[in-house]
C-alpha atoms as a PDB file:
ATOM      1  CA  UNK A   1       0.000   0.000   0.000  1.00  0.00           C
ATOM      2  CA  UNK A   2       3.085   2.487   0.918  1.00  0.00           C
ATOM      3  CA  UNK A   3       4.498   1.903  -2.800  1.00  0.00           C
ATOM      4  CA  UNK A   4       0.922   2.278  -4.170  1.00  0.00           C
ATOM      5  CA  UNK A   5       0.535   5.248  -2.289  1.00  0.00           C
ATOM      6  CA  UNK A   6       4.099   7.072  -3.739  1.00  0.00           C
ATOM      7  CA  UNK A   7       3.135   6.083  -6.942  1.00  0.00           C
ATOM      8  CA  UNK A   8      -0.089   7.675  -7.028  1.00  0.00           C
ATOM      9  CA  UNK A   9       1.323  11.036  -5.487  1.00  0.00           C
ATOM     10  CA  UNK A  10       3.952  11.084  -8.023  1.00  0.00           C
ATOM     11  CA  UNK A  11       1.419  10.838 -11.235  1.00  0.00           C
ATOM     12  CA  UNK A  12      -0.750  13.584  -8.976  1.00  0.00           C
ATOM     13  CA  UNK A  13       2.423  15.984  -8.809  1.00  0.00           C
ATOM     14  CA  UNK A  14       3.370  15.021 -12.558  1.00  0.00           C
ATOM     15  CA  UNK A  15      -0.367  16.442 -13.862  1.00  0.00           C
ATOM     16  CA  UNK A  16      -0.247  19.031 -11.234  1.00  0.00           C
ATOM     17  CA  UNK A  17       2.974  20.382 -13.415  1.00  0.00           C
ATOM     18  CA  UNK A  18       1.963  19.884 -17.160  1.00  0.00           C
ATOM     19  CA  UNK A  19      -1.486  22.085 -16.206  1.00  0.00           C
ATOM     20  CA  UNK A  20       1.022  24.988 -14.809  1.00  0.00           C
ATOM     21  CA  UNK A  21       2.787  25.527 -17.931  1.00  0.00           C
ATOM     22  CA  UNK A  22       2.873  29.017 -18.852  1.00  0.00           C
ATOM     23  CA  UNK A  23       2.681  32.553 -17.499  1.00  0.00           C
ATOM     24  CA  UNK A  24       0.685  33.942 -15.179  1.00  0.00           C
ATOM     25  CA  UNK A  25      -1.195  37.374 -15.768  1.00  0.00           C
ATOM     26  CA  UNK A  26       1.136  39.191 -13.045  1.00  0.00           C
ATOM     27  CA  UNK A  27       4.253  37.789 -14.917  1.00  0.00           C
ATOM     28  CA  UNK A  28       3.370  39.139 -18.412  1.00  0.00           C
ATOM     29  CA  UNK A  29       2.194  42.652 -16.453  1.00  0.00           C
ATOM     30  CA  UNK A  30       5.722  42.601 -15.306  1.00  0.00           C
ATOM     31  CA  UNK A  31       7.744  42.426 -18.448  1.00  0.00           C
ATOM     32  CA  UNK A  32       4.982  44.581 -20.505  1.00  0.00           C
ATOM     33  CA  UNK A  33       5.749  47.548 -17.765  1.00  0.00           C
ATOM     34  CA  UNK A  34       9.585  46.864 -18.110  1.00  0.00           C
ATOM     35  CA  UNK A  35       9.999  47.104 -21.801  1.00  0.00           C
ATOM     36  CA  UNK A  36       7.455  50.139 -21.743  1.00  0.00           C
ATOM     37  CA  UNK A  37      10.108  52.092 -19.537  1.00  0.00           C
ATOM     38  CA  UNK A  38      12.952  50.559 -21.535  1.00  0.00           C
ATOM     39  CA  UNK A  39      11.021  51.995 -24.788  1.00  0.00           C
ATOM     40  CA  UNK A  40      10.683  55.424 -23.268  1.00  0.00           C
ATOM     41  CA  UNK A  41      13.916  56.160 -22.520  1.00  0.00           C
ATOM     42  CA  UNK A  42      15.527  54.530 -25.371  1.00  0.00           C
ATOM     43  CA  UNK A  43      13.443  56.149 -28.363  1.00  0.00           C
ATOM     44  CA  UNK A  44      14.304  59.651 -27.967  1.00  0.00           C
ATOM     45  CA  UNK A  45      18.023  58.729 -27.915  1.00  0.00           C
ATOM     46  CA  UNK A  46      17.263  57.118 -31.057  1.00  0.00           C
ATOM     47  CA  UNK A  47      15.238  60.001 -32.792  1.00  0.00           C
ATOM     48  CA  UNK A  48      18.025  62.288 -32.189  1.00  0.00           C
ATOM     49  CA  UNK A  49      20.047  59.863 -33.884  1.00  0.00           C
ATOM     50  CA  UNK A  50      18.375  59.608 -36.593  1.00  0.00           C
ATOM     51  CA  UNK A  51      18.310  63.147 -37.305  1.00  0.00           C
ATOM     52  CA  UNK A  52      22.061  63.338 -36.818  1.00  0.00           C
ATOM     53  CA  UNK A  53      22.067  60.588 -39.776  1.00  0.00           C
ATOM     54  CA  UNK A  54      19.652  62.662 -42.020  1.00  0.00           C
ATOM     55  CA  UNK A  55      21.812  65.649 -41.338  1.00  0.00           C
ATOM     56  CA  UNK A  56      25.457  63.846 -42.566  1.00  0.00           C
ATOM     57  CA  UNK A  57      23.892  64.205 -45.770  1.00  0.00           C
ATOM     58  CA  UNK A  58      23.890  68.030 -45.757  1.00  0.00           C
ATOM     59  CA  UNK A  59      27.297  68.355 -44.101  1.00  0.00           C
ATOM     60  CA  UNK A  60      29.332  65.924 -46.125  1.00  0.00           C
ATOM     61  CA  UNK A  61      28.143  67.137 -49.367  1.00  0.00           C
ATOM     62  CA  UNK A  62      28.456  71.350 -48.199  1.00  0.00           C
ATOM     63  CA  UNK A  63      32.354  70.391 -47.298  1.00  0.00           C
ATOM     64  CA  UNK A  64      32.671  68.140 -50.437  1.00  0.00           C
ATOM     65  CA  UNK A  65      31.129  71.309 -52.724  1.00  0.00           C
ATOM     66  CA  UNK A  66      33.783  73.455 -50.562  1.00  0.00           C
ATOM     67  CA  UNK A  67      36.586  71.060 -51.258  1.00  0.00           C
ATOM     68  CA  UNK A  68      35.484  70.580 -54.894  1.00  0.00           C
ATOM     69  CA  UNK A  69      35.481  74.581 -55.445  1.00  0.00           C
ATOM     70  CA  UNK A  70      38.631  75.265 -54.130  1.00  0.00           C
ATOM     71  CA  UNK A  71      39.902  72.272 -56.068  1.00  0.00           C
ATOM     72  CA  UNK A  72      38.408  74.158 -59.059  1.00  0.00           C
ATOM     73  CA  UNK A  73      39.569  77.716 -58.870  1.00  0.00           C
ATOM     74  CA  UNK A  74      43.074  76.389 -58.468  1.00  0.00           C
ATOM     75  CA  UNK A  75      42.710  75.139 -61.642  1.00  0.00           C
ATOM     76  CA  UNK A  76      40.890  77.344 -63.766  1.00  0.00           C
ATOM     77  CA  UNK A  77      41.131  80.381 -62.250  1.00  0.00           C
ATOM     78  CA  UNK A  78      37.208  80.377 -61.345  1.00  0.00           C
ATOM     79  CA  UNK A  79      34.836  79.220 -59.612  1.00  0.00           C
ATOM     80  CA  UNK A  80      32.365  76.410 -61.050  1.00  0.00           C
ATOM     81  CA  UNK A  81      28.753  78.160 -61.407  1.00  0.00           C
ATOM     82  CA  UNK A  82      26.429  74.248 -61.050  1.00  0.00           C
ATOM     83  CA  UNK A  83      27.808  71.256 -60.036  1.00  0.00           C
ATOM     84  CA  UNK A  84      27.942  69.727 -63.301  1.00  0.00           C
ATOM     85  CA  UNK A  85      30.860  72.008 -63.829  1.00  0.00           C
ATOM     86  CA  UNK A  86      32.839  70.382 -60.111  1.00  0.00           C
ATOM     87  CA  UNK A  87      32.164  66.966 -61.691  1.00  0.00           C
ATOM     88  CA  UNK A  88      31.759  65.513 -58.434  1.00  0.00           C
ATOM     89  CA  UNK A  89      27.963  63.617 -58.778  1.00  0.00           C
ATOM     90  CA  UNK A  90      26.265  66.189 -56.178  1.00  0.00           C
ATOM     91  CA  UNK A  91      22.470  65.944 -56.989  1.00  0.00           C
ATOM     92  CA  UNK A  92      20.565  68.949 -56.555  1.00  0.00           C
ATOM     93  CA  UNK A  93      17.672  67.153 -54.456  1.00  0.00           C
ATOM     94  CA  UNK A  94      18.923  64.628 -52.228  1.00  0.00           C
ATOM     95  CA  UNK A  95      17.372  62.572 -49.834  1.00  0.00           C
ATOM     96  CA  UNK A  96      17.264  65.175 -47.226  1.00  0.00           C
ATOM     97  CA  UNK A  97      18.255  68.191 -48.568  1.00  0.00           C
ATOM     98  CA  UNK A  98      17.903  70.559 -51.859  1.00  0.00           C
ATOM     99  CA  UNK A  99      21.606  71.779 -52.859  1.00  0.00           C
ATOM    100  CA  UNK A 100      21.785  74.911 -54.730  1.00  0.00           C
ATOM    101  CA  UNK A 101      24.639  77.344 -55.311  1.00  0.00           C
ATOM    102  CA  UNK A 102      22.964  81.020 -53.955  1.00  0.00           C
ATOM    103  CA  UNK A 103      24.032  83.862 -55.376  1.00  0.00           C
ATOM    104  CA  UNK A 104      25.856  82.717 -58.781  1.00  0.00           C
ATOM    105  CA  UNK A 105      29.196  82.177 -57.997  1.00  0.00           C
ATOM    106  CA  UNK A 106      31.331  85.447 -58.699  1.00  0.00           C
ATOM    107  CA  UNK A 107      35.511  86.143 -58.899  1.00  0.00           C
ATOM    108  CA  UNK A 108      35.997  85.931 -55.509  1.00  0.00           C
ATOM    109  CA  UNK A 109      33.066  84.053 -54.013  1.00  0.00           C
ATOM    110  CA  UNK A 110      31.764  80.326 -54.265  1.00  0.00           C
ATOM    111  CA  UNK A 111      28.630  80.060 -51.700  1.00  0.00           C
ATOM    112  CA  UNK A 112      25.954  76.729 -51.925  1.00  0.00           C
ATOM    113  CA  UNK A 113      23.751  76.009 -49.646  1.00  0.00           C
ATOM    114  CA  UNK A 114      21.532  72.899 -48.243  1.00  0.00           C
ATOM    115  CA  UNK A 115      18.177  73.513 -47.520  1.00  0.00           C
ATOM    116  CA  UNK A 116      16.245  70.868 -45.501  1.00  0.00           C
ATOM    117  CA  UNK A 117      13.054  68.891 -46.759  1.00  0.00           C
ATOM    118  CA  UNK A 118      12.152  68.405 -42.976  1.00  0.00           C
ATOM    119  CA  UNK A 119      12.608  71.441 -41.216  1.00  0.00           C
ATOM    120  CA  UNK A 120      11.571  70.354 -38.348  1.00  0.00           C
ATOM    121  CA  UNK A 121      13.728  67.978 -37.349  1.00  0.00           C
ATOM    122  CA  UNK A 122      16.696  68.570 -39.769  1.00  0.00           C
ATOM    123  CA  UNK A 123      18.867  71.551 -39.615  1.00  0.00           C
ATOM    124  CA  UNK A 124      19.953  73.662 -42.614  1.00  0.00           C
ATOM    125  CA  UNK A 125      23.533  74.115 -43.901  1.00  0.00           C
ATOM    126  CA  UNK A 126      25.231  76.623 -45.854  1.00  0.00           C
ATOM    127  CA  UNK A 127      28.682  76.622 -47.223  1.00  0.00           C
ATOM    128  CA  UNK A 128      31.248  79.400 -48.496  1.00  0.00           C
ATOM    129  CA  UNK A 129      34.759  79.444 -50.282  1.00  0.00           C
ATOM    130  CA  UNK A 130      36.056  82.940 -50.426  1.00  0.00           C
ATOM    131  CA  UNK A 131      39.347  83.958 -52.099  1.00  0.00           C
ATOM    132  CA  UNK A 132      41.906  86.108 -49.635  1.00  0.00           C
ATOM    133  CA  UNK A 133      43.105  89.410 -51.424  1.00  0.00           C
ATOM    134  CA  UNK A 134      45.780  90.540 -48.985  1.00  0.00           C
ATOM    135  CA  UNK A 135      48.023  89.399 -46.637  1.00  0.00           C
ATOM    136  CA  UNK A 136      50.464  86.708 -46.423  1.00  0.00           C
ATOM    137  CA  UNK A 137      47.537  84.698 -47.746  1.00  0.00           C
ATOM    138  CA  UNK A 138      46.993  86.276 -50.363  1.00  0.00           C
ATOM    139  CA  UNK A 139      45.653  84.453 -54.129  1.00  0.00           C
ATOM    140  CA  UNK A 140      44.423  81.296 -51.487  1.00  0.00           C
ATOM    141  CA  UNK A 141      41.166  80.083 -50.289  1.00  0.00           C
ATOM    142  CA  UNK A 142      39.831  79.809 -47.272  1.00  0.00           C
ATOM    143  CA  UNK A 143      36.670  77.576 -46.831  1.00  0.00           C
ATOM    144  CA  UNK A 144      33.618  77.987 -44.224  1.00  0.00           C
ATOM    145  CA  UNK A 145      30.169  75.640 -43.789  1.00  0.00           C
ATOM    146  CA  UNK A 146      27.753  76.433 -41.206  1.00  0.00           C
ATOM    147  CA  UNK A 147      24.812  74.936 -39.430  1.00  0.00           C
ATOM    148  CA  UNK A 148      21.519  76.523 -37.905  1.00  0.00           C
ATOM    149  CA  UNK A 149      21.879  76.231 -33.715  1.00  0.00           C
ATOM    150  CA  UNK A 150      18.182  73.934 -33.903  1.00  0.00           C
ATOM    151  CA  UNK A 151      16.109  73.069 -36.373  1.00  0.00           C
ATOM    152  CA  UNK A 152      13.401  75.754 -37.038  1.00  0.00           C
ATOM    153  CA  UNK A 153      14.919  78.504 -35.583  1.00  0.00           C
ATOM    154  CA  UNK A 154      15.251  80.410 -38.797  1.00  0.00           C
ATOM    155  CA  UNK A 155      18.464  82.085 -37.316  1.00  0.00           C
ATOM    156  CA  UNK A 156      19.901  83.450 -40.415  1.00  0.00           C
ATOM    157  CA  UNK A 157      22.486  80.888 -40.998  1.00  0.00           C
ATOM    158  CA  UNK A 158      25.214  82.645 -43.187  1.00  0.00           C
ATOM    159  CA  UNK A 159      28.963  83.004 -43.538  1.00  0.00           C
ATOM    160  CA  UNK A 160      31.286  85.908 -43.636  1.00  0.00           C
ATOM    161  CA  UNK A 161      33.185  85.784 -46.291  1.00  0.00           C
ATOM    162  CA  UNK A 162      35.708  88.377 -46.080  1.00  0.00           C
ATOM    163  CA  UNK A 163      38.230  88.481 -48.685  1.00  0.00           C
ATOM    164  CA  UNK A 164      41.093  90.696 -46.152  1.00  0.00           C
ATOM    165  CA  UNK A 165      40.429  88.185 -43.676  1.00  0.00           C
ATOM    166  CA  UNK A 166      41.822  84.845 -44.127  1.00  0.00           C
ATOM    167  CA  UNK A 167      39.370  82.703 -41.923  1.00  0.00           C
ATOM    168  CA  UNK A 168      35.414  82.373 -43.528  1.00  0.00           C
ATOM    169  CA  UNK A 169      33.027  82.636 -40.241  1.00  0.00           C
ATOM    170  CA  UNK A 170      29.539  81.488 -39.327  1.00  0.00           C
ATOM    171  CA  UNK A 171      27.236  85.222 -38.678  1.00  0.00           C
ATOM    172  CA  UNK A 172      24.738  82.453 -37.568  1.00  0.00           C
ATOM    173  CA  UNK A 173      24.514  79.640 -36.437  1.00  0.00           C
ATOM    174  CA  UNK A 174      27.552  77.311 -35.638  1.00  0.00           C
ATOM    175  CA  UNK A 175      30.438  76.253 -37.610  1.00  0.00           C
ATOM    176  CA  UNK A 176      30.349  73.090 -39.021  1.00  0.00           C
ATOM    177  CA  UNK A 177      33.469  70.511 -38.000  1.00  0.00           C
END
């Protein structure tokens, strides 16, 4: 009867534990509440980052235009007046941005700037070569891109471009790096 008895509790424990397979309610509350909080701290951090990616576009190709125009006016004594001229496969709408070069470039000035589709998130760029008249300088360039401070601030983004002054400033705005 003892054996009989051990082997009947052991087939009761043995159904008692294939009917408590799973989760309880509490248990699922838990980890639904945890990866909530996880979520809200972590997707902000990740918006901002994906802004910073939408705005490489916009930087890299204002310093490449820069690059590409000094490259340019070392060479032909000018500067290119559309990017077909710079060779350099720039398009003029991009992903993220619209690329124009605003005024024509002139003798002594090479300015193109990057306006943003999103202006609400994305910030907009502008970028300036300017050619130094005096000084030691003299005959070189000296290149400038800038950035608004935030998105939608409308701050006037713009560069000084002064041709006695060998460094190209930001009059808005923060200087691109």
């Amino acid at each position: 009867m003892n054996a009989n008895f051990q082997a009947k509790f052991l087939q009761h424990l043995n159904s008692k534990k294939a009917d408590n397979e799973g989760f309880t309610l509490i248990e699922l509350l838990v980890v639904i509440i945890i990866i909530g909080i996880l979520a809200a701290i972590a997707l902000p951090s990740f918006l901002n980052q994906a802004a910073k990616a939408r705005q490489a576009e916009g930087k890299n190709n204002i310093g490449a235009v820069n690059r590409s125009q000094q490259s340019f006016r070392l060479e032909n004594d000018a500067f290119a007046t559309d990017f077909a001229e710079l060779k350099i496969g720039i398009p003029t709408q991009g992903n993220n941005y619209t690329f124009a070069m605003t005024p024509v470039p002139t003798a002594t000035l090479a300015t193109v700037v990057a306006t943003a589709a999103d202006q609400q998130s994305v910030r907009d760029y502008i970028g300036a070569v300017v050619v130094i008249e005096t000084g030691d300088a003299a005959g070189q360039t000296a290149a400038a891109a800038c950035g608004e401070e935030e998105p939608v601030d409308g701050n006037g983004v713009g560069v000084v471009p002064d041709a006695a002054d060998p460094e190209a400033r930001c009059t808005g705005g923060i200087p691109v790096e």
